[in-house]
PDB file of N, CA and C in Angstrom:
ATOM      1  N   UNK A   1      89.393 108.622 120.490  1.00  0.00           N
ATOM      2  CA  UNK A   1      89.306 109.179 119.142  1.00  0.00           C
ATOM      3  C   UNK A   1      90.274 108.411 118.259  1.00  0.00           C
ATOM      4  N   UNK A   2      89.861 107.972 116.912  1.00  0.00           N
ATOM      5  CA  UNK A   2      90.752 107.671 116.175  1.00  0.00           C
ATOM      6  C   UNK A   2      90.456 108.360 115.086  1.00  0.00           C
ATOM      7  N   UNK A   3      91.774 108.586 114.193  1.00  0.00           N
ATOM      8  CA  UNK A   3      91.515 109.439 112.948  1.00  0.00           C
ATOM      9  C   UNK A   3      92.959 108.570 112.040  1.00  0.00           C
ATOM     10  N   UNK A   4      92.275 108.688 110.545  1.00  0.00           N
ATOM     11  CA  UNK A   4      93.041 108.105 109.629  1.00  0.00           C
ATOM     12  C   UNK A   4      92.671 108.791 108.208  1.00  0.00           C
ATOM     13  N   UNK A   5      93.435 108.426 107.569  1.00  0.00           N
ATOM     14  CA  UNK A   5      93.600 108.962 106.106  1.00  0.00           C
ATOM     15  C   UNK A   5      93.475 108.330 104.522  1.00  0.00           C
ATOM     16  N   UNK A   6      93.034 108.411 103.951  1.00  0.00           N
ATOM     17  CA  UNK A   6      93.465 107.776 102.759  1.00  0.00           C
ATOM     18  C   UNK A   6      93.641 108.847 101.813  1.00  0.00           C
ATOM     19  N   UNK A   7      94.152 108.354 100.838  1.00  0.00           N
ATOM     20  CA  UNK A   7      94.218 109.373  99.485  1.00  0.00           C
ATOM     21  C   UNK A   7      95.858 109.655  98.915  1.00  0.00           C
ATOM     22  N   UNK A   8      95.911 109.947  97.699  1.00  0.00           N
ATOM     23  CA  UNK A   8      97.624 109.814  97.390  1.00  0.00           C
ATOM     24  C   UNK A   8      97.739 111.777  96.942  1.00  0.00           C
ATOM     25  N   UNK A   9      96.682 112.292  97.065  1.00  0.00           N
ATOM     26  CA  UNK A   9      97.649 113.383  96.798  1.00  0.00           C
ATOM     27  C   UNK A   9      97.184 113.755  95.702  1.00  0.00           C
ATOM     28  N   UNK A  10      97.354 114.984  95.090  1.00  0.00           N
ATOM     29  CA  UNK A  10      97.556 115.829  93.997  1.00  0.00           C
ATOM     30  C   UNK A  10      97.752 114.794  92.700  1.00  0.00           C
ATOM     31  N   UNK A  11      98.335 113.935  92.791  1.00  0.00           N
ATOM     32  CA  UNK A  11      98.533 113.143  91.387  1.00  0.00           C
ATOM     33  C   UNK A  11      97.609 112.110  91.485  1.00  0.00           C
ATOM     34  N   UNK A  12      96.448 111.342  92.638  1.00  0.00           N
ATOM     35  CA  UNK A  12      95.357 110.780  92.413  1.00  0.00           C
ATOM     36  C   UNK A  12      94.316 111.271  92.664  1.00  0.00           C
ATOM     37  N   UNK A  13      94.418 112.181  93.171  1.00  0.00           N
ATOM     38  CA  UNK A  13      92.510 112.692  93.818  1.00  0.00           C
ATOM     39  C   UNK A  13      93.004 113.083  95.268  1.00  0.00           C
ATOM     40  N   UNK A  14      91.915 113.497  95.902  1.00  0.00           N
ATOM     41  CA  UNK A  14      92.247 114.062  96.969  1.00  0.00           C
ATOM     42  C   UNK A  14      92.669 113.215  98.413  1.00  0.00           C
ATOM     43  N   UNK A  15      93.068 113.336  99.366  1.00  0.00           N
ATOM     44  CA  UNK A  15      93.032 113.213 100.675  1.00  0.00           C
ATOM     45  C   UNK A  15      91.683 113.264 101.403  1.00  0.00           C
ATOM     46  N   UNK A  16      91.662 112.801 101.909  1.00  0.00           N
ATOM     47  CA  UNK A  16      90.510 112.290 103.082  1.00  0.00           C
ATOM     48  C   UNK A  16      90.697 111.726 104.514  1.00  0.00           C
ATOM     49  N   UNK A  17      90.398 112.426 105.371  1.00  0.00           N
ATOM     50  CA  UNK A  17      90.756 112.477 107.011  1.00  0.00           C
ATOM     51  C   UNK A  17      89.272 111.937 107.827  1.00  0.00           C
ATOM     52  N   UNK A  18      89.218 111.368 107.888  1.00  0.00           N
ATOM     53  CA  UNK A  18      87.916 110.433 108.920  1.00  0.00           C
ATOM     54  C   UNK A  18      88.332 110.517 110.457  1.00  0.00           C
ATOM     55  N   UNK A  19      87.403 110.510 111.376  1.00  0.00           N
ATOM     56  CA  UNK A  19      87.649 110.035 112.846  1.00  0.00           C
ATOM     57  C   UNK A  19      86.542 109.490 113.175  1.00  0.00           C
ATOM     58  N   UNK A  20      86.343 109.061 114.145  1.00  0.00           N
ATOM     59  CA  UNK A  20      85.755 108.364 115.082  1.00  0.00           C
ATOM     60  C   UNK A  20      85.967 109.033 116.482  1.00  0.00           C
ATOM     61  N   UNK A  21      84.317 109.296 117.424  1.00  0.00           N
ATOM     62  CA  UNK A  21      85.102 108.941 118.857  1.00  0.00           C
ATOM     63  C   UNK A  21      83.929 108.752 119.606  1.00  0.00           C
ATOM     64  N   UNK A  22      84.672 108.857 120.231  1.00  0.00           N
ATOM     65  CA  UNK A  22      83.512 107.531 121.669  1.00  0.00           C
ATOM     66  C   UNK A  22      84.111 108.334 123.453  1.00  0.00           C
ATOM     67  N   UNK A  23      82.926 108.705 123.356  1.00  0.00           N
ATOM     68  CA  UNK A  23      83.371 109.037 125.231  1.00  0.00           C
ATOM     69  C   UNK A  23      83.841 107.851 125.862  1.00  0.00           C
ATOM     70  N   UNK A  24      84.929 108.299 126.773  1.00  0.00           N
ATOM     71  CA  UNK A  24      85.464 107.028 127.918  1.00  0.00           C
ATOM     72  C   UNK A  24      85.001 105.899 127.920  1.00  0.00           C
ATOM     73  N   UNK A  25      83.274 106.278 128.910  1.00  0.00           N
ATOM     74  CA  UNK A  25      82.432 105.759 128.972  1.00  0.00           C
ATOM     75  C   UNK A  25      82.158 104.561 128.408  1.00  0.00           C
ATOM     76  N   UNK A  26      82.081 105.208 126.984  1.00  0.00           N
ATOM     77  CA  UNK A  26      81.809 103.928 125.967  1.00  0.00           C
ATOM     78  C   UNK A  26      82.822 103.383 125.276  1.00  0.00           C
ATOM     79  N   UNK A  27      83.903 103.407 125.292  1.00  0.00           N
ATOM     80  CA  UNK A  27      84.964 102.275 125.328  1.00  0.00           C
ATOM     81  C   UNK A  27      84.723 100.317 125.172  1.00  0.00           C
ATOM     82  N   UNK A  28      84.071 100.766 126.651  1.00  0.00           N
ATOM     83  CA  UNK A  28      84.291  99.383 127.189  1.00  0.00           C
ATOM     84  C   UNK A  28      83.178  98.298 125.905  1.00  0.00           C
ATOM     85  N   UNK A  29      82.340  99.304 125.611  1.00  0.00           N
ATOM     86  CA  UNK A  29      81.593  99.094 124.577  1.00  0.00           C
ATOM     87  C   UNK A  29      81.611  98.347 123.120  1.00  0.00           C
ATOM     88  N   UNK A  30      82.848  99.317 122.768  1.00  0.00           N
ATOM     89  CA  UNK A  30      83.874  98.824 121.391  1.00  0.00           C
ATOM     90  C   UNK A  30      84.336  97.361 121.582  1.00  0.00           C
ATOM     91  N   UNK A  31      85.075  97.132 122.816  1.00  0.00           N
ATOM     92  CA  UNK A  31      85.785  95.990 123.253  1.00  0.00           C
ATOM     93  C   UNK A  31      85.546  94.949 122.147  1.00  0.00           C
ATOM     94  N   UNK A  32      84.675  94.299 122.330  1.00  0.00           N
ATOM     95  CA  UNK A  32      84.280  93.183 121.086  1.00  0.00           C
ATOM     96  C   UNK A  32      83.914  93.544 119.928  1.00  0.00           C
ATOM     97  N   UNK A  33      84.055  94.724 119.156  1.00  0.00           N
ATOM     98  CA  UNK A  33      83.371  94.774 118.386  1.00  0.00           C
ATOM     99  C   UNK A  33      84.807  94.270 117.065  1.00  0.00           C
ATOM    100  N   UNK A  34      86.176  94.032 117.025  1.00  0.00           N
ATOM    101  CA  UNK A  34      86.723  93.134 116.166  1.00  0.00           C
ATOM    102  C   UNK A  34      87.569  94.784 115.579  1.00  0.00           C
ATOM    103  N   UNK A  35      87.539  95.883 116.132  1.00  0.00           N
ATOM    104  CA  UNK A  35      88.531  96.732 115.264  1.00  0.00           C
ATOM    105  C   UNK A  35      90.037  96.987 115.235  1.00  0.00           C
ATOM    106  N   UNK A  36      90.332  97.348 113.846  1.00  0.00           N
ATOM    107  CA  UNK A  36      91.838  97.195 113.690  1.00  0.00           C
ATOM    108  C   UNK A  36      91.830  97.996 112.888  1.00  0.00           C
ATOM    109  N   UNK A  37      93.688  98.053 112.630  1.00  0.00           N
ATOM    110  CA  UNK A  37      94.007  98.658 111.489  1.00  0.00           C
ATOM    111  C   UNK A  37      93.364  98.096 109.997  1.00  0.00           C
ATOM    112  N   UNK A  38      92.271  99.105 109.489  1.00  0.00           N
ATOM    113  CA  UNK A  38      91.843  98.514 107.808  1.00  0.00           C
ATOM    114  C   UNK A  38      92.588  97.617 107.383  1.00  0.00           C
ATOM    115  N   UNK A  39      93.804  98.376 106.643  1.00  0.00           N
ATOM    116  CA  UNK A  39      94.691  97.366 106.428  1.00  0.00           C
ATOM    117  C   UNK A  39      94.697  95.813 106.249  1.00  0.00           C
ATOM    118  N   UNK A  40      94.278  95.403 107.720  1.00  0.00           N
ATOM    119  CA  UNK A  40      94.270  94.066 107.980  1.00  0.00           C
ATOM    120  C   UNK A  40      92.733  93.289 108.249  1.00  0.00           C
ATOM    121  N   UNK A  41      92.123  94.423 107.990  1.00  0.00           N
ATOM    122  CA  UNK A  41      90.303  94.035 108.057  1.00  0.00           C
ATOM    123  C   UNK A  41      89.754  93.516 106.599  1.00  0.00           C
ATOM    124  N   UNK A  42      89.222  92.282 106.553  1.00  0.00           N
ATOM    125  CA  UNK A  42      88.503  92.050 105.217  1.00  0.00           C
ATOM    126  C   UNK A  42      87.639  92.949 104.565  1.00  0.00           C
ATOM    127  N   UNK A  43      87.157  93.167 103.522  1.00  0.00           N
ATOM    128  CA  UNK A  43      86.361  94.094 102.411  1.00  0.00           C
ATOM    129  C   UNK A  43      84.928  94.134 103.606  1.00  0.00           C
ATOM    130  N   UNK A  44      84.413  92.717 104.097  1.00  0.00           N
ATOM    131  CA  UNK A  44      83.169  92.359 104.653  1.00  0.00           C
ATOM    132  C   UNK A  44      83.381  92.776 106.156  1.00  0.00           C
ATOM    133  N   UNK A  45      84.683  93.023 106.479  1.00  0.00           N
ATOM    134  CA  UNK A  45      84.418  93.098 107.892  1.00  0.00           C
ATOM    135  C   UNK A  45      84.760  94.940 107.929  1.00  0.00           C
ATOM    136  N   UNK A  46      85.309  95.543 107.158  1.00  0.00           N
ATOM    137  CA  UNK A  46      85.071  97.297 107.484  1.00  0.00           C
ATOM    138  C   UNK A  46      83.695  97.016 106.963  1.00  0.00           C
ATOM    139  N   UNK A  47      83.172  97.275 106.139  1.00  0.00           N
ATOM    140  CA  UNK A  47      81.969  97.378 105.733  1.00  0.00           C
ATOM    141  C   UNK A  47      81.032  96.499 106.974  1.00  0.00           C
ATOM    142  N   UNK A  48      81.051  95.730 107.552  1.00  0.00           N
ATOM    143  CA  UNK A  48      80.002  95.304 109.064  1.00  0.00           C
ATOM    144  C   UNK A  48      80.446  96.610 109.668  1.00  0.00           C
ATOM    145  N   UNK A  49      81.714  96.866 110.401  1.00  0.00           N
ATOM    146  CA  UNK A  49      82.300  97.262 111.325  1.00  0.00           C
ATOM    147  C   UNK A  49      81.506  98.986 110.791  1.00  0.00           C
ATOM    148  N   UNK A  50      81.330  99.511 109.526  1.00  0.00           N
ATOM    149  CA  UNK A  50      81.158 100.898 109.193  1.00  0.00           C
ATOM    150  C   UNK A  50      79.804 100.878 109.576  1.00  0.00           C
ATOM    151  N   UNK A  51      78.695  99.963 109.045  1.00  0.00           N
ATOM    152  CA  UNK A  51      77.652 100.255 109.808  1.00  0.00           C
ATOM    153  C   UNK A  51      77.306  99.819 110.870  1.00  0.00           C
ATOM    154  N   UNK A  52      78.103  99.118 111.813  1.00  0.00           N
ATOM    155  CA  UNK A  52      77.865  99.407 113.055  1.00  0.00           C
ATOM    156  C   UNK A  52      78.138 100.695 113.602  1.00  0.00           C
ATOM    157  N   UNK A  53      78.665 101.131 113.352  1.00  0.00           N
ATOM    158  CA  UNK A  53      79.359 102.700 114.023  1.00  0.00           C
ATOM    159  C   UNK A  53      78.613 103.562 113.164  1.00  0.00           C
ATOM    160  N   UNK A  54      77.630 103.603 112.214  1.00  0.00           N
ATOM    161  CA  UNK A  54      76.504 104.428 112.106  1.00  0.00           C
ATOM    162  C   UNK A  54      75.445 104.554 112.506  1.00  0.00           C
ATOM    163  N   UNK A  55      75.376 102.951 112.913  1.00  0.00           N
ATOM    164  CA  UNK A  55      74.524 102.860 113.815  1.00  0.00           C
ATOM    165  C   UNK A  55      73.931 102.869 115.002  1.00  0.00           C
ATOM    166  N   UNK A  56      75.329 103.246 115.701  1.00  0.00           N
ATOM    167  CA  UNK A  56      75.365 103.227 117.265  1.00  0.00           C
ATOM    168  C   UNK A  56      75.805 104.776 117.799  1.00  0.00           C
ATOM    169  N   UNK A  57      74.778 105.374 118.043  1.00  0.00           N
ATOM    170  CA  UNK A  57      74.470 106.701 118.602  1.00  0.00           C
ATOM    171  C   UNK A  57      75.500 107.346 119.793  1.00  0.00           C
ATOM    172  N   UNK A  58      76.130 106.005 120.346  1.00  0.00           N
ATOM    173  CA  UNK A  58      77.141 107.086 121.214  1.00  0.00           C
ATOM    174  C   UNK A  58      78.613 107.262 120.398  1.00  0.00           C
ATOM    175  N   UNK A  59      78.760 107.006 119.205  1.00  0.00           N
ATOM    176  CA  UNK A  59      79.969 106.661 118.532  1.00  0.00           C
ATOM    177  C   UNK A  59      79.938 107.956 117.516  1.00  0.00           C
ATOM    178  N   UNK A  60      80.559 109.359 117.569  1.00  0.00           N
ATOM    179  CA  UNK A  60      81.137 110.495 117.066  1.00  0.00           C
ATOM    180  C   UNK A  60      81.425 110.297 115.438  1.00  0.00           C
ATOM    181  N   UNK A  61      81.492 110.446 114.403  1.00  0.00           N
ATOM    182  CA  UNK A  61      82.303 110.773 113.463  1.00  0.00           C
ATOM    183  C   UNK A  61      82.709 112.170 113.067  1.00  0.00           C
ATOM    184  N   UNK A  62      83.715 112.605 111.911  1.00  0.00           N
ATOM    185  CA  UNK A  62      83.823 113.377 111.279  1.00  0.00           C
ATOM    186  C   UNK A  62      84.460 113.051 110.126  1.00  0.00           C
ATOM    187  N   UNK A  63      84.994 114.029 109.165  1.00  0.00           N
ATOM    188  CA  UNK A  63      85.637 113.951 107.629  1.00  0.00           C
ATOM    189  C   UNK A  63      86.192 115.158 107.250  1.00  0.00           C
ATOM    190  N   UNK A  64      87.268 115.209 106.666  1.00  0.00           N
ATOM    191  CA  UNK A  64      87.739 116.505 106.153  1.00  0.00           C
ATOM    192  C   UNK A  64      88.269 116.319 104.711  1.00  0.00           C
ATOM    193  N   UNK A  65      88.023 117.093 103.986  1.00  0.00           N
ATOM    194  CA  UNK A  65      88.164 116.219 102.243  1.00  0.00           C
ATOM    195  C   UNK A  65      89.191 117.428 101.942  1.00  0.00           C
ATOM    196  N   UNK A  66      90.180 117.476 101.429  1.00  0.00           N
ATOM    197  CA  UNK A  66      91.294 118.331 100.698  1.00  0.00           C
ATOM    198  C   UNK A  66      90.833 117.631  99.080  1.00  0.00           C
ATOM    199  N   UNK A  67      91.028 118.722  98.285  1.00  0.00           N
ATOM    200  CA  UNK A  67      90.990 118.633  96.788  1.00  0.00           C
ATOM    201  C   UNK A  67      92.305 118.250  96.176  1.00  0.00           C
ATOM    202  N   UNK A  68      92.196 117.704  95.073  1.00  0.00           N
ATOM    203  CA  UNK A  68      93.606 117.870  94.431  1.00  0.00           C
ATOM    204  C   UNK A  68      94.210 119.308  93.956  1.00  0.00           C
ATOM    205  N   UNK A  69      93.153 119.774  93.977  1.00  0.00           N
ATOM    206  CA  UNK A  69      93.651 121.140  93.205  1.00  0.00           C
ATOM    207  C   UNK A  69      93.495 122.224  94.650  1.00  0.00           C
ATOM    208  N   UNK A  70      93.303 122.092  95.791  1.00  0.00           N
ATOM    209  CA  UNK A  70      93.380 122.658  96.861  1.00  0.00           C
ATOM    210  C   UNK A  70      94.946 122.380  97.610  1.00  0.00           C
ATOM    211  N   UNK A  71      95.642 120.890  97.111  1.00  0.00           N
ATOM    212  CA  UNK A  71      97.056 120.202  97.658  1.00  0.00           C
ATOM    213  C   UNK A  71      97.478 121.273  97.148  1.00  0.00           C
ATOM    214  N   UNK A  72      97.524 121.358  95.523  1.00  0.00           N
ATOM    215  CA  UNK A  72      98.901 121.580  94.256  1.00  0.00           C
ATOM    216  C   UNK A  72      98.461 123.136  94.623  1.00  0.00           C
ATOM    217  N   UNK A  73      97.736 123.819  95.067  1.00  0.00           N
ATOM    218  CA  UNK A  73      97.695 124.909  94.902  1.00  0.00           C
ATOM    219  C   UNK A  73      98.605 125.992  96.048  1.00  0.00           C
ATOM    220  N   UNK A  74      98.062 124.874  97.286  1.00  0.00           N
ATOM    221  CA  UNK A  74      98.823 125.244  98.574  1.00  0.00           C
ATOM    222  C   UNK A  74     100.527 124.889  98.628  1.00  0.00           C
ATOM    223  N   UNK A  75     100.813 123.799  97.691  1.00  0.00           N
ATOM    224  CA  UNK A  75     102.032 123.234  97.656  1.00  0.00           C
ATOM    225  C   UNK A  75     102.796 123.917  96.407  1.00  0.00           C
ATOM    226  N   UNK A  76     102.404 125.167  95.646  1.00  0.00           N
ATOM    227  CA  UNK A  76     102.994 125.754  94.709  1.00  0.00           C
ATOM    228  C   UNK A  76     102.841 127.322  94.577  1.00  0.00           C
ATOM    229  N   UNK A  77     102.252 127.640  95.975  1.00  0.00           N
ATOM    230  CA  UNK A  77     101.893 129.036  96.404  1.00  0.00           C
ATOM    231  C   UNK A  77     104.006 129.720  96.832  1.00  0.00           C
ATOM    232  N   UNK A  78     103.873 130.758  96.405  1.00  0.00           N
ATOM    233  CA  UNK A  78     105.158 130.943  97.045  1.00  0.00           C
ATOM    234  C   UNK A  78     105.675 130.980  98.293  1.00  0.00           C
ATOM    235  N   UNK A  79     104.869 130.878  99.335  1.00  0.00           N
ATOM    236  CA  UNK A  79     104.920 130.407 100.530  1.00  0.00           C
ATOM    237  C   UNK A  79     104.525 128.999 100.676  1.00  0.00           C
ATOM    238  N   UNK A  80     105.199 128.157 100.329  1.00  0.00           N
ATOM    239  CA  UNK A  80     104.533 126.793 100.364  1.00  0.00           C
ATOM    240  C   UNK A  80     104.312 125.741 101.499  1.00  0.00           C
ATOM    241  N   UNK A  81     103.157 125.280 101.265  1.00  0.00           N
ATOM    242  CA  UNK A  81     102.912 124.415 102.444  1.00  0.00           C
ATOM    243  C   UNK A  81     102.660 123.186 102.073  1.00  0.00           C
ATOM    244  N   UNK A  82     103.356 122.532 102.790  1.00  0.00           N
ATOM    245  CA  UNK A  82     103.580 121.014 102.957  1.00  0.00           C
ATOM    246  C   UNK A  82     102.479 120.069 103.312  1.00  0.00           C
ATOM    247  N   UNK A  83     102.576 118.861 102.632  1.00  0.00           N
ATOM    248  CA  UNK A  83     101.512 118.106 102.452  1.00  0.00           C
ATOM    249  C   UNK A  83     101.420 117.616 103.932  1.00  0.00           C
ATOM    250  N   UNK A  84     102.788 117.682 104.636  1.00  0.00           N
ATOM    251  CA  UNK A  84     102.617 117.221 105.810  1.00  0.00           C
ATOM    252  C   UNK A  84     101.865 118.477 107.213  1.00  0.00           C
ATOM    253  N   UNK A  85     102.090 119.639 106.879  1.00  0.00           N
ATOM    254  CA  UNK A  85     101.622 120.720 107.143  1.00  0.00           C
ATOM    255  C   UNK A  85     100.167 120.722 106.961  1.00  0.00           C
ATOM    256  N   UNK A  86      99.520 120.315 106.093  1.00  0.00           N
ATOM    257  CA  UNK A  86      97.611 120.197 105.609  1.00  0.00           C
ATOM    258  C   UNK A  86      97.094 118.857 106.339  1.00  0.00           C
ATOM    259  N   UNK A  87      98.178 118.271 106.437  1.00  0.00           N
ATOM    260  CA  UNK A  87      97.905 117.016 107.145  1.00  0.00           C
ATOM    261  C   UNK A  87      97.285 116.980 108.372  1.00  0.00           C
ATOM    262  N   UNK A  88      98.651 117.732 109.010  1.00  0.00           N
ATOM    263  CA  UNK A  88      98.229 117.913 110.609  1.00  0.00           C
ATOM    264  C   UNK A  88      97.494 118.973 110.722  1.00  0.00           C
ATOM    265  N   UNK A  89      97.092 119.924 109.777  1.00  0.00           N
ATOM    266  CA  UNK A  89      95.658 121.131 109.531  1.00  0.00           C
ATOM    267  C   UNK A  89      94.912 120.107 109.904  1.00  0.00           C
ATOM    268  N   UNK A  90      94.293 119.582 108.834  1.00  0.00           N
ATOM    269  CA  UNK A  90      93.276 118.392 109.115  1.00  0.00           C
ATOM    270  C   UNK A  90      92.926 117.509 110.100  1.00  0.00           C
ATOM    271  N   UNK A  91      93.984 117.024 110.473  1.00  0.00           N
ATOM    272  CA  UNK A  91      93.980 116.392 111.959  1.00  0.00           C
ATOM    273  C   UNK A  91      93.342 117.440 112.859  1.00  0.00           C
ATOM    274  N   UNK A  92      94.356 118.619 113.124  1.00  0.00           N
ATOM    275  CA  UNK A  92      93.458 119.020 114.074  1.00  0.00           C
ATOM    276  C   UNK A  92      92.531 119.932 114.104  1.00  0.00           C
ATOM    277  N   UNK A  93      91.857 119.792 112.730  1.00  0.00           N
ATOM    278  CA  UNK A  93      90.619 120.246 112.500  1.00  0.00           C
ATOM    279  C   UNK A  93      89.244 119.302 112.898  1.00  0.00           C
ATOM    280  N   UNK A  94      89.874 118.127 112.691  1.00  0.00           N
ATOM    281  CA  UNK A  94      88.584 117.350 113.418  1.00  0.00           C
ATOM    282  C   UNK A  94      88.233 116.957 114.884  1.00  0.00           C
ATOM    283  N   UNK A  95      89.770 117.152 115.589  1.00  0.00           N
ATOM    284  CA  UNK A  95      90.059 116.806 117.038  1.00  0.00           C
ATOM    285  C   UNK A  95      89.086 118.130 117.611  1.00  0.00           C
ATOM    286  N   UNK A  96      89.371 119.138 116.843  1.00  0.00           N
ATOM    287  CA  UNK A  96      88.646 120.254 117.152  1.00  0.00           C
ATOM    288  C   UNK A  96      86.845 120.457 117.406  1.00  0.00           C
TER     289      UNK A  96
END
């Protein structure tokens, strides 16, 4: 399973939690297929790499979208919860 994030938060738009997963099994599968941290992947190579993994039926996804106005709301409730707190909500809402 891998899971990652983008998004800045309440002052750009929301958060966004993606995973991926792949039984054991199919591991050995991935091997060549060139993945890394985004980061360091060209514009052309996530975009190959995204539809391959839509396209290949033993390969899992999910997504969990937080609002901006779902962050600031939870983060200004008088019990407040932490961005890092929704974070790991999210996380293991998709592991789930």
């Amino acid at each position: 399973i891998g899971i990652d994030e983008a998004g800045r938060g309440p002052v750009l738009g929301p958060m966004v939690y993606g995973c991926a997963y792949v039984p054991v099994r199919g591991l050995e599968g991935l091997k060549g297929w060139g993945l890394a941290d985004s980061k360091v992947l060209s514009e052309e190579k996530r975009t190959a790499l995204f539809d391959k993994l839509k396209e290949d039926k033993g390969v899992g996804t999910g997504v969990q979208v937080m609002s901006a106005q779902v962050i600031s709301a939870e983060m200004q409730r008088r019990e407040k919860t932490s961005l890092n707190a929704m974070a790991i909500e999210a996380t293991f809402s998709l592991i789930q």
